[in-house]
Protein backbone atom coordinates (compact mmCIF):
# COMPACT_ATOMS: atom_id res chain seq x y z
CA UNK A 1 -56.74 -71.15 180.56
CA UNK A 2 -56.25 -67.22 180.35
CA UNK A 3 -60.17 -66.60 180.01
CA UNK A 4 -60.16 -69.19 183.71
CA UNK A 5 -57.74 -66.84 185.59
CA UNK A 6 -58.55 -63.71 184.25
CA UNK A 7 -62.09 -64.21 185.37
CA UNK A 8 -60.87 -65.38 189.16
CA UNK A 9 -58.88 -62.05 189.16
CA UNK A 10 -62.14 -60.28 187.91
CA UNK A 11 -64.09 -61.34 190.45
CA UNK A 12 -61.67 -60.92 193.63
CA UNK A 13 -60.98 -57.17 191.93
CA UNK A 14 -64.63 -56.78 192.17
CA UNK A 15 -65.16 -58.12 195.76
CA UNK A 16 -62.11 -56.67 197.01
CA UNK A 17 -60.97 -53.69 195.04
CA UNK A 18 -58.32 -54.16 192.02
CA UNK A 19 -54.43 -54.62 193.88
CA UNK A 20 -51.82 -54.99 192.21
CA UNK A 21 -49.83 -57.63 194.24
CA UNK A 22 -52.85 -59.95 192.97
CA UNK A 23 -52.51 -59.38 189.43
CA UNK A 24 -48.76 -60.13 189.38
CA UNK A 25 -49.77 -63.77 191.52
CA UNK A 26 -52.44 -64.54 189.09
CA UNK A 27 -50.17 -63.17 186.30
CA UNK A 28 -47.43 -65.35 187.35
CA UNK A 29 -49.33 -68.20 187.87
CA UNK A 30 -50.80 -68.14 184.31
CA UNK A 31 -47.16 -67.41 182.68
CA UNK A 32 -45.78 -70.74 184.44
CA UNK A 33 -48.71 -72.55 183.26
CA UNK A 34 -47.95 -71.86 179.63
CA UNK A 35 -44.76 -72.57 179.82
CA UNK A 36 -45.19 -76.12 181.20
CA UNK A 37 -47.91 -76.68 178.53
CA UNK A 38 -45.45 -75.36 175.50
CA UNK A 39 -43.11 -77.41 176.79
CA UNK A 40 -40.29 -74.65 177.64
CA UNK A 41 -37.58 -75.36 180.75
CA UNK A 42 -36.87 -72.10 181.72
CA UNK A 43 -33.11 -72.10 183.03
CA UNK A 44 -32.51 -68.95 185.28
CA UNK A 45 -30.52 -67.52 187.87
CA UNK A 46 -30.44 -64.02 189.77
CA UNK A 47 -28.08 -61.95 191.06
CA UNK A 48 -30.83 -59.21 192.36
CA UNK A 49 -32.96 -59.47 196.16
CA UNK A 50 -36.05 -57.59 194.58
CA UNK A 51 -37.35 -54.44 194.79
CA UNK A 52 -37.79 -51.12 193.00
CA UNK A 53 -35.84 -51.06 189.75
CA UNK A 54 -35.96 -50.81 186.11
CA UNK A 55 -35.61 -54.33 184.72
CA UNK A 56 -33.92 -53.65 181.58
CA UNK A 57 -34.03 -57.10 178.99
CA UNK A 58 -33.08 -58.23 175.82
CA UNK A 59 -35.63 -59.04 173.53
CA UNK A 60 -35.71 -61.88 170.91
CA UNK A 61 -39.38 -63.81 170.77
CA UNK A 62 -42.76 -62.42 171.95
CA UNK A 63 -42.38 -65.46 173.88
CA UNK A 64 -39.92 -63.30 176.28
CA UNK A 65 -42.56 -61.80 178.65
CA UNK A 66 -44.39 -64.66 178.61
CA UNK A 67 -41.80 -66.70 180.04
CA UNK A 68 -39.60 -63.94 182.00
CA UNK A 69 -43.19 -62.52 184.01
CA UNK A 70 -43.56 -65.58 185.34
CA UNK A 71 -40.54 -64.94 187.37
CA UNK A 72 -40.63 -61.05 187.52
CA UNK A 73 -43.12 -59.24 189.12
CA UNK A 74 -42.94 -55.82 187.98
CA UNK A 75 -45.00 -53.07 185.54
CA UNK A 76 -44.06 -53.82 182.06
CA UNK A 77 -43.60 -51.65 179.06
CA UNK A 78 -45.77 -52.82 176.28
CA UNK A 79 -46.28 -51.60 172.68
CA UNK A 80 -49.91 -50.33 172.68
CA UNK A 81 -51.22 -52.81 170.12
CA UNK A 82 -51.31 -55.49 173.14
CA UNK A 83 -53.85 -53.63 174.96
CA UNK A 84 -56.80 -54.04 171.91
CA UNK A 85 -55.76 -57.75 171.73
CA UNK A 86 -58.82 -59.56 173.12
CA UNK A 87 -59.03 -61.20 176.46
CA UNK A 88 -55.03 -61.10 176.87
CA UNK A 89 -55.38 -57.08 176.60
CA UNK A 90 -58.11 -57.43 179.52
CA UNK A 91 -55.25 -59.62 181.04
CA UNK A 92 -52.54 -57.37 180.70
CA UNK A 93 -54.51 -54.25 181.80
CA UNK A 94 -55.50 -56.00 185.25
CA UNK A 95 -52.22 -57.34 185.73
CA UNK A 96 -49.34 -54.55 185.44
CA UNK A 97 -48.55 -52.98 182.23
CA UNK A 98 -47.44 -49.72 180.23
CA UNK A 99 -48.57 -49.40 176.66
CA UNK A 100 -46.89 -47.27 174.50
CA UNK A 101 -47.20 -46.45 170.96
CA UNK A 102 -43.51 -46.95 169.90
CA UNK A 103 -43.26 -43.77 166.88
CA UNK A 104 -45.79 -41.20 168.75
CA UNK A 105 -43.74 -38.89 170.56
CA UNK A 106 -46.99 -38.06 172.72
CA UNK A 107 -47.14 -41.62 173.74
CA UNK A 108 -43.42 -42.32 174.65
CA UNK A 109 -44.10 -39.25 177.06
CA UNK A 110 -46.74 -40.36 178.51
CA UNK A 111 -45.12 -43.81 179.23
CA UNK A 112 -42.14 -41.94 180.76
CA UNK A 113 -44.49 -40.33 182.85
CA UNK A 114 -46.16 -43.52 183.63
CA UNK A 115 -42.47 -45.17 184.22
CA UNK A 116 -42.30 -42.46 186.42
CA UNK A 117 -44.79 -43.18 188.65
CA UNK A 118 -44.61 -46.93 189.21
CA UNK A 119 -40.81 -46.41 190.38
CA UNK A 120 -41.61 -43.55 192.49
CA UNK A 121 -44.22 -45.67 193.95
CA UNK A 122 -41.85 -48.43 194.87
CA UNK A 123 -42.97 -50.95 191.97
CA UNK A 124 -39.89 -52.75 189.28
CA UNK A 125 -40.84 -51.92 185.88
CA UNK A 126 -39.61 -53.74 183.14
CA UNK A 127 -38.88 -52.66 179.36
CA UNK A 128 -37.13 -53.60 176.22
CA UNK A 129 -34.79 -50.65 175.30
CA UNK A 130 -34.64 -52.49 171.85
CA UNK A 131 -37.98 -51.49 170.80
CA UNK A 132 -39.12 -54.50 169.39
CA UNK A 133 -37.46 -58.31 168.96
CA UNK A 134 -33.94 -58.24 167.49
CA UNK A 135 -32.21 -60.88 165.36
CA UNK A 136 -28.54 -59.76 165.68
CA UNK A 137 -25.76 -61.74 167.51
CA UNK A 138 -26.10 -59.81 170.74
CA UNK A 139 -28.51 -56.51 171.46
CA UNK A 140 -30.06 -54.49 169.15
CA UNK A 141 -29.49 -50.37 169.70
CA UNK A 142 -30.83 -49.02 172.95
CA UNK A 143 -33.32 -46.08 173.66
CA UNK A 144 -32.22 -44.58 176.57
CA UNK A 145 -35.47 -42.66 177.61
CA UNK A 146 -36.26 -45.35 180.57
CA UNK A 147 -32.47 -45.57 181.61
CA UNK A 148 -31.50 -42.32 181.73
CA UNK A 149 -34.99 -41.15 184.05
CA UNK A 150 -33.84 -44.25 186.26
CA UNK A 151 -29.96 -43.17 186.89
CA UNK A 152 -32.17 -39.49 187.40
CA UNK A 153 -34.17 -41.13 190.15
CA UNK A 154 -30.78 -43.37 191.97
CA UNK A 155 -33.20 -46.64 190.86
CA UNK A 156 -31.19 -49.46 190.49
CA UNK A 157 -31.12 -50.70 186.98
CA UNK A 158 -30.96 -54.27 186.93
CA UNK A 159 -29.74 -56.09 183.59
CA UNK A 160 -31.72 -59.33 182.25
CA UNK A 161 -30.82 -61.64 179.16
CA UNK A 162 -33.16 -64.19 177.89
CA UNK A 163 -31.28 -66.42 175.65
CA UNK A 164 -32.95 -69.26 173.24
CA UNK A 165 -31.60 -72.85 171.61
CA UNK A 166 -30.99 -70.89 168.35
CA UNK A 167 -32.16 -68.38 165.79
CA UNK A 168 -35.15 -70.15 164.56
CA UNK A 169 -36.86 -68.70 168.25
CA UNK A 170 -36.00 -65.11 167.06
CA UNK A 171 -39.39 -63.59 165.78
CA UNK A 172 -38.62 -60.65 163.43
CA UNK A 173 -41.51 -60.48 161.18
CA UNK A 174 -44.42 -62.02 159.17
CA UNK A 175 -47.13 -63.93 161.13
CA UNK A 176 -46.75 -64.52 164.50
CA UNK A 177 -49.35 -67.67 164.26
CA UNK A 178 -46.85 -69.56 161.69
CA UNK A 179 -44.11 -68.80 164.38
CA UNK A 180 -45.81 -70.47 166.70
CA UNK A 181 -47.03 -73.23 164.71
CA UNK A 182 -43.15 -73.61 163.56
CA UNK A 183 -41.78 -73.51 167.19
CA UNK A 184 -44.43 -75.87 168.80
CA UNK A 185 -45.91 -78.38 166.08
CA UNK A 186 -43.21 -80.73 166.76
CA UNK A 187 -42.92 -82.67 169.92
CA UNK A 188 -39.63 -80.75 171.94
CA UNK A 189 -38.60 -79.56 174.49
CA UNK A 190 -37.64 -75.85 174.72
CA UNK A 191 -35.05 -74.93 176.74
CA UNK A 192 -34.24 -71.33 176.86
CA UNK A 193 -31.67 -69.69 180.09
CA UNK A 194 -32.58 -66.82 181.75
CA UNK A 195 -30.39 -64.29 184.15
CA UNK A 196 -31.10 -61.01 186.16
CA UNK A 197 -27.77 -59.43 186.73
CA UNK A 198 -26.50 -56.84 189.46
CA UNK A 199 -28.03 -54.05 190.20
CA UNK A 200 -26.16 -51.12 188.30
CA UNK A 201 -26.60 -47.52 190.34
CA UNK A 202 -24.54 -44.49 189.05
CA UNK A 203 -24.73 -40.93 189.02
CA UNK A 204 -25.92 -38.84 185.86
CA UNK A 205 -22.84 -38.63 184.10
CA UNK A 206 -22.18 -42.08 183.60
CA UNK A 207 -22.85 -43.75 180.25
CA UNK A 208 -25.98 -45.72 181.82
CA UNK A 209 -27.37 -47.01 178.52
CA UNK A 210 -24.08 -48.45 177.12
CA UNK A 211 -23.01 -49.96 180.54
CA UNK A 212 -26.21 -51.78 181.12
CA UNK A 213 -26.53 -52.78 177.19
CA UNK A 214 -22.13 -54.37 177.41
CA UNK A 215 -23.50 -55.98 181.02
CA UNK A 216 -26.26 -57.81 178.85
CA UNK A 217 -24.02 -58.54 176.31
CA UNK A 218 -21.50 -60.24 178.48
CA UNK A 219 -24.36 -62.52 180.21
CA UNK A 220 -25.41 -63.48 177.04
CA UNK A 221 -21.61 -64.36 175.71
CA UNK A 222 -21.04 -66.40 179.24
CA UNK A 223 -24.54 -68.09 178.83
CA UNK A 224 -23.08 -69.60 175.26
CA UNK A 225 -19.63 -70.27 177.16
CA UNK A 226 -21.19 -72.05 179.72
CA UNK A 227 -23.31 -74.05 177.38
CA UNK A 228 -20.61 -74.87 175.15
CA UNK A 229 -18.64 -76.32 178.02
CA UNK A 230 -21.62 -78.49 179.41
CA UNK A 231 -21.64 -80.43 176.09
């Protein structure tokens, strides 16, 4: 299915010149796609109109992007191991993303830079201040590179919590095809609940990483509220 839209997009970028409102239809298309095949109901709600801003998530699963881009268009900060992966690093190269390699100083500053110029140029990006997937109760420590040059800029940062069913969808380590094989050998649905908060704006002296990291945390506690009173 991937190799099907990726060459469609190939094609039109050919015919018509590579634009980036294409790749994030055709990237949203194919996100929805796999999520109806693995079986996933994706529960979400916003609180934000669109537009520039620094989507700023949670991450538990490498199953988050996958399900969240096919709801968010925006750039998205990648580490740079995605981009050698075959056809889905074509994919993700023609359809809106940063790579970064996560403990080369070089790289981060280049993906600032990068950062940089998608928000100036009026596109959402959208990272994972986390680093990589965190197993704790709520979020993992923040970097605050990303946040920090967005309250620089005025961008709105908008906060976005992915929640799953339980900690068996948290991927921490070993291999990522036994995850998989774990999660979707068994006939299931998957529900996981999704929300895009307010848009927080402040001036520099405001603590922008631990405001937006508590606003997470507090969509994620109401999310298990909520859920606990539905049953």
């Amino acid at each position: 299915m991937l190799c099907w839209y990726l060459a469609r997009l190939l094609v039109l970028n050919s015919l018509r010149g590579k634009d980036i409102g294409r790749g994030f239809r055709f990237r949203r298309k194919f996100c929805r796609a796999a999520v109806s095949i693995l079986d996933i109901k994706y529960r979400h709600s916003t609180s934000y109109a669109g537009g520039v801003c620094l989507y700023v998530s949670n991450h538990r699963s490498l199953l988050d992007p996958l399900i969240q881009l096919g709801h968010l268009d925006a750039f998205i900060v990648s580490k740079a191991e995605v981009g050698s992966y075959p056809v889905l690093g074509r994919g993700a190269k023609e359809t809106g993303i940063i790579l970064v390699h996560r403990h080369d100083q070089t790289s981060r500053r280049y993906a600032l830079e990068a950062i940089e110029e998608k928000l100036m140029s009026g596109y959402p990006v959208l990272i994972y201040p986390e680093g990589t997937t965190f197993g704790g109760e709520f979020t993992g420590e923040f970097r605050r590179g990303a946040i920090d040059l967005a309250g620089r800029l005025s961008v709105p940062i908008v906060p976005v919590m992915i929640e799953y069913p339980d900690d068996t969808y948290y991927w921490i380590d070993g291999s990522f095809l036994g995850y998989f094989i774990n999660l979707f050998s068994r006939s299931r649905t998957h529900t996981v609940i999704g929300k895009v908060g307010s848009p927080m704006q402040y001036g520099l002296r405001e603590p922008l990483v631990e405001d937006t990291r508590t606003a997470i945390n507090l969509m994620m506690l109401e999310t298990r509220t909520e859920n606990l009173s539905d049953r």
